[in-house]
N, C-alpha and C. Protein backbone atom coordinates (compact mmCIF):
# COMPACT_ATOMS: atom_id res chain seq x y z
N UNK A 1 -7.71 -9.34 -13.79
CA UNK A 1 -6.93 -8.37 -14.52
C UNK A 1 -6.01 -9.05 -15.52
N UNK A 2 -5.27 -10.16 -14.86
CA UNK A 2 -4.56 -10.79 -16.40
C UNK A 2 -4.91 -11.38 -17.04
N UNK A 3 -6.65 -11.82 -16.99
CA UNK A 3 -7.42 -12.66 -18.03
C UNK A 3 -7.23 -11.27 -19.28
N UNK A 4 -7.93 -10.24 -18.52
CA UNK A 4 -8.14 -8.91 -19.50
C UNK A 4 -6.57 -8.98 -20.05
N UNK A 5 -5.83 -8.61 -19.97
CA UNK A 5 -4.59 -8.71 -20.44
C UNK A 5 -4.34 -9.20 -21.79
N UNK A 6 -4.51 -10.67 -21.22
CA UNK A 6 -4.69 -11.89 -22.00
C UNK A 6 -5.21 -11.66 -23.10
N UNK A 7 -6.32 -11.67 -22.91
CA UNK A 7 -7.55 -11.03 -23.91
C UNK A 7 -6.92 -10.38 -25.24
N UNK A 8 -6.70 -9.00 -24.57
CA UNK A 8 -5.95 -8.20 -24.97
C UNK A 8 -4.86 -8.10 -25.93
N UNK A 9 -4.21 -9.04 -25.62
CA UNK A 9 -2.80 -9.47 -26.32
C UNK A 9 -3.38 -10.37 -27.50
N UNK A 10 -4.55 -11.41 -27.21
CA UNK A 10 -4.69 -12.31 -28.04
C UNK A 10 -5.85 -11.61 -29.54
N UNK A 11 -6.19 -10.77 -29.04
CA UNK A 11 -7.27 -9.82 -30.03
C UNK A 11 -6.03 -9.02 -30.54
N UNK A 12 -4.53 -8.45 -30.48
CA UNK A 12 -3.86 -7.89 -30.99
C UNK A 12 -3.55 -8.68 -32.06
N UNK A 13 -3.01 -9.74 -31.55
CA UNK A 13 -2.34 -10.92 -32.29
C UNK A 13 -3.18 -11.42 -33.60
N UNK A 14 -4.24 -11.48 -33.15
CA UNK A 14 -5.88 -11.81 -34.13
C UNK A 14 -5.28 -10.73 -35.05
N UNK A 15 -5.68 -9.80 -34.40
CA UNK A 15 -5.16 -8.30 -35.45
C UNK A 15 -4.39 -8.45 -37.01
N UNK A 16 -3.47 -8.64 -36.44
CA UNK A 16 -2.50 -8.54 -36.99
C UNK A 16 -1.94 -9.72 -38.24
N UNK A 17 -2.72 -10.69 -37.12
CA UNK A 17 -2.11 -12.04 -38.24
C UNK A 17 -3.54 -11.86 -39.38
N UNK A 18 -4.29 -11.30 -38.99
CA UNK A 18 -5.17 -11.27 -40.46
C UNK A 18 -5.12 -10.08 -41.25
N UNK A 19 -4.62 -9.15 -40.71
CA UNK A 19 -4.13 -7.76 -41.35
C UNK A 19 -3.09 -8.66 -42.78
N UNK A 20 -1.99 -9.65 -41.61
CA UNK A 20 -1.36 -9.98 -43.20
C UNK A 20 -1.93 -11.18 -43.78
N UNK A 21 -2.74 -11.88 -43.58
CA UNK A 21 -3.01 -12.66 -44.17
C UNK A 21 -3.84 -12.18 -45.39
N UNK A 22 -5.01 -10.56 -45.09
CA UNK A 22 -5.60 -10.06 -46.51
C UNK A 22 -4.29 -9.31 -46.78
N UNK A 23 -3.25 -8.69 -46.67
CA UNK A 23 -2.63 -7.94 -47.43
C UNK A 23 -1.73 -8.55 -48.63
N UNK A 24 -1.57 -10.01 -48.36
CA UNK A 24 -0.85 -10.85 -49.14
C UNK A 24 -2.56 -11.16 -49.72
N UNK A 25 -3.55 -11.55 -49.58
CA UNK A 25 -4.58 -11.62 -50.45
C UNK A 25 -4.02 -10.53 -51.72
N UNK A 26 -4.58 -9.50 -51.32
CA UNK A 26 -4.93 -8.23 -52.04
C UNK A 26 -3.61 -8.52 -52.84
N UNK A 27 -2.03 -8.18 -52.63
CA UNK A 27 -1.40 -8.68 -53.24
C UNK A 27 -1.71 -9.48 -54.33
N UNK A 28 -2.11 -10.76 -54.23
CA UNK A 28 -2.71 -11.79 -55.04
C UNK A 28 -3.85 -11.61 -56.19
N UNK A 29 -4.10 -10.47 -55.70
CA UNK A 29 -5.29 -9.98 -56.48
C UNK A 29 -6.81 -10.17 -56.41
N UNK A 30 -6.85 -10.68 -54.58
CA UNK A 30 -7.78 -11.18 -54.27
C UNK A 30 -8.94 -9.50 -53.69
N UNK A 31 -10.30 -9.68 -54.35
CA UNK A 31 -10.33 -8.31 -53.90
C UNK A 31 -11.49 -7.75 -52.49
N UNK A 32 -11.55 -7.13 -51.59
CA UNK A 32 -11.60 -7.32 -50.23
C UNK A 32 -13.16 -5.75 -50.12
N UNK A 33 -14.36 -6.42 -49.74
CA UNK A 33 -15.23 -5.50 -49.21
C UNK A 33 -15.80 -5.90 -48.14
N UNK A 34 -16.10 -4.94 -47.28
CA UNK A 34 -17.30 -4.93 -46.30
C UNK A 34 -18.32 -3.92 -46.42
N UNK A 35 -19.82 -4.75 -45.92
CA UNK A 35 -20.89 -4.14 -46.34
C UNK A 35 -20.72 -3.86 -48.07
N UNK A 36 -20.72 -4.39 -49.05
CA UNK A 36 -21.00 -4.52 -50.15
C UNK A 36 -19.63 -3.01 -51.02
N UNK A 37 -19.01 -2.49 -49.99
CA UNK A 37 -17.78 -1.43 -50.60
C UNK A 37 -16.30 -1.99 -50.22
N UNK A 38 -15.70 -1.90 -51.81
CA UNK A 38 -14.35 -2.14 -51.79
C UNK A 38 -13.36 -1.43 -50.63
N UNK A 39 -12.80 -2.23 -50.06
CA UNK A 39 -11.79 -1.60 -48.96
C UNK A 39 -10.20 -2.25 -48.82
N UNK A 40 -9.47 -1.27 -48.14
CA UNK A 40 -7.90 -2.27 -47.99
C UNK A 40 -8.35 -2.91 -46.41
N UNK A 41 -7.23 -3.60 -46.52
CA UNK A 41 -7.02 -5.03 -45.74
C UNK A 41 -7.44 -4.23 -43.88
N UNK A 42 -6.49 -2.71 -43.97
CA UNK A 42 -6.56 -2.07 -42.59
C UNK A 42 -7.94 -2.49 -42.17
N UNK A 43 -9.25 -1.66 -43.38
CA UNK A 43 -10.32 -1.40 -42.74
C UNK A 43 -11.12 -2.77 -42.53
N UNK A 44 -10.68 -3.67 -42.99
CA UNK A 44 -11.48 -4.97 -42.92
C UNK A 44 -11.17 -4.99 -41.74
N UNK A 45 -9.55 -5.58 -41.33
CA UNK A 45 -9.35 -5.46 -39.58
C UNK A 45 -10.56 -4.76 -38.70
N UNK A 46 -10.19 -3.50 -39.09
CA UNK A 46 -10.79 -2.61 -38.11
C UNK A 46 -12.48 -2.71 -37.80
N UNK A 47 -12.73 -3.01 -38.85
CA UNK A 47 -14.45 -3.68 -38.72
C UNK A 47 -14.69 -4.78 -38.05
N UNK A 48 -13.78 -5.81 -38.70
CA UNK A 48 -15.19 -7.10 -38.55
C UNK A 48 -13.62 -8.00 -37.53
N UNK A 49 -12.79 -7.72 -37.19
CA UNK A 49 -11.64 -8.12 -35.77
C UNK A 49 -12.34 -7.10 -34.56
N UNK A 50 -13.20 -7.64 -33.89
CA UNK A 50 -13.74 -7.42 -33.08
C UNK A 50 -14.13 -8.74 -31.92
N UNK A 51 -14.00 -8.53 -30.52
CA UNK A 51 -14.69 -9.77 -29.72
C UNK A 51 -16.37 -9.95 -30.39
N UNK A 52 -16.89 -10.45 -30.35
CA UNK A 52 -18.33 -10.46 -30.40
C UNK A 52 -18.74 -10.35 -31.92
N UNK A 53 -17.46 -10.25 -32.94
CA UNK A 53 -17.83 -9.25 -33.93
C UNK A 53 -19.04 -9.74 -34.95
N UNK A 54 -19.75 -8.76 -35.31
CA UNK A 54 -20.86 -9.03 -36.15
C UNK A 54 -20.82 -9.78 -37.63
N UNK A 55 -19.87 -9.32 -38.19
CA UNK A 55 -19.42 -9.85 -39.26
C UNK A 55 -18.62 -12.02 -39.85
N UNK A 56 -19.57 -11.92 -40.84
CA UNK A 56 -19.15 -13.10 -41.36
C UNK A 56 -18.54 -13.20 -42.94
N UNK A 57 -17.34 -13.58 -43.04
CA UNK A 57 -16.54 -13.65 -44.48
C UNK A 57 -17.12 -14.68 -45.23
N UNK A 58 -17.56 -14.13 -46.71
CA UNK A 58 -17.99 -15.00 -47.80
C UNK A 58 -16.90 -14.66 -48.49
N UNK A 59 -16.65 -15.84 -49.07
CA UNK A 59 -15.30 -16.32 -50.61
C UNK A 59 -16.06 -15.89 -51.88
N UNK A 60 -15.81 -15.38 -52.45
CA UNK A 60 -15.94 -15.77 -53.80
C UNK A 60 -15.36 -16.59 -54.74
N UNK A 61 -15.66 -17.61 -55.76
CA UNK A 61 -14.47 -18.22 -56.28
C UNK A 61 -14.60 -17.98 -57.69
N UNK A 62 -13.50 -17.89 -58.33
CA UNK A 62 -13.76 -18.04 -59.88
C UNK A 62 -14.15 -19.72 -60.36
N UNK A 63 -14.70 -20.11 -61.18
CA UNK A 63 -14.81 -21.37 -61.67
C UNK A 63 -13.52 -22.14 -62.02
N UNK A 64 -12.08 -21.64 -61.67
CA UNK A 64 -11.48 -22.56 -61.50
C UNK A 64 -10.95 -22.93 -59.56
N UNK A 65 -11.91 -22.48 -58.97
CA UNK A 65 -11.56 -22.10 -57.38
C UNK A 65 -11.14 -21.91 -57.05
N UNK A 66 -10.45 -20.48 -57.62
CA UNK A 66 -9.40 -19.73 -57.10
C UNK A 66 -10.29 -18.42 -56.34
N UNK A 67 -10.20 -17.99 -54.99
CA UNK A 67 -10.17 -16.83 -54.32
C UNK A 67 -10.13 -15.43 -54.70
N UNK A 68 -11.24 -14.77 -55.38
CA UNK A 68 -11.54 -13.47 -56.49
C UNK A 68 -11.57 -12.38 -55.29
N UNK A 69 -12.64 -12.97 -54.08
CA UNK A 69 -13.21 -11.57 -53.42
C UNK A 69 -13.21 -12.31 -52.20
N UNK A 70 -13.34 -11.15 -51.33
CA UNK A 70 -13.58 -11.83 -49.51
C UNK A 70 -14.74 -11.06 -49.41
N UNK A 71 -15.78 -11.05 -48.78
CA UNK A 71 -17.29 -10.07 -48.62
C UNK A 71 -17.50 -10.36 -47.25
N UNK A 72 -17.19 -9.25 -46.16
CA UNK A 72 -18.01 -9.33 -45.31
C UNK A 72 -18.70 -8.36 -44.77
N UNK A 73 -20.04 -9.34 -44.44
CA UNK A 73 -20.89 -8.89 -44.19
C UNK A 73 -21.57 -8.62 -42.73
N UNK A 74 -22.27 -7.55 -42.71
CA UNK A 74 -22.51 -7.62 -40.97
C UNK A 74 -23.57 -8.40 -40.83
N UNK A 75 -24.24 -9.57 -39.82
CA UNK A 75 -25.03 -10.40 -39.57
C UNK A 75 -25.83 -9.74 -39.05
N UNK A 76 -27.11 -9.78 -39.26
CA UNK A 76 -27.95 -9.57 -38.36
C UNK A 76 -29.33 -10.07 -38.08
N UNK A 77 -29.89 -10.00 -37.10
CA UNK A 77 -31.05 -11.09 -36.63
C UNK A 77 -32.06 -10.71 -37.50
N UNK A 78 -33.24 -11.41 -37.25
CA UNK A 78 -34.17 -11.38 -38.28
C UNK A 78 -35.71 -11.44 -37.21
């Protein structure tokens, strides 16, 4: 029961610290989709901050390598 807990607390924490880490993106002007549609920072959380989660983040960069877009995408087998 306090592994689950644990768990619990540490998938909040996940949460949250990447909630602000894209909202200061977006701020920046960095711009944020999943599955190929523009979204805010919430729904990225809410998708791809999951245990197990399906999703993997691609960068985009401009040619001076600065951080344009985040894309993630859901993985799936083949």
């Amino acid at each position: 029961m306090y592994e689950e807990k644990s768990k619990i607390k540490n998938m909040e924490g996940t949460k949250k610290d990447m909630l602000l880490q894209l909202e200061q993106m977006r701020r920046s002007g960095v711009e944020l989709f999943v599955d190929g549609r523009a979204v805010l920072p919430i729904e990225v959380v809410a998708k791809a901050v999951r245990e197990n989660s399906p999703y993997m983040a691609d960068y985009v960069l401009d040619p001076s390598g600065t951080i344009r877009q985040v894309r993630f995408d859901k993985v799936t087998r083949c």
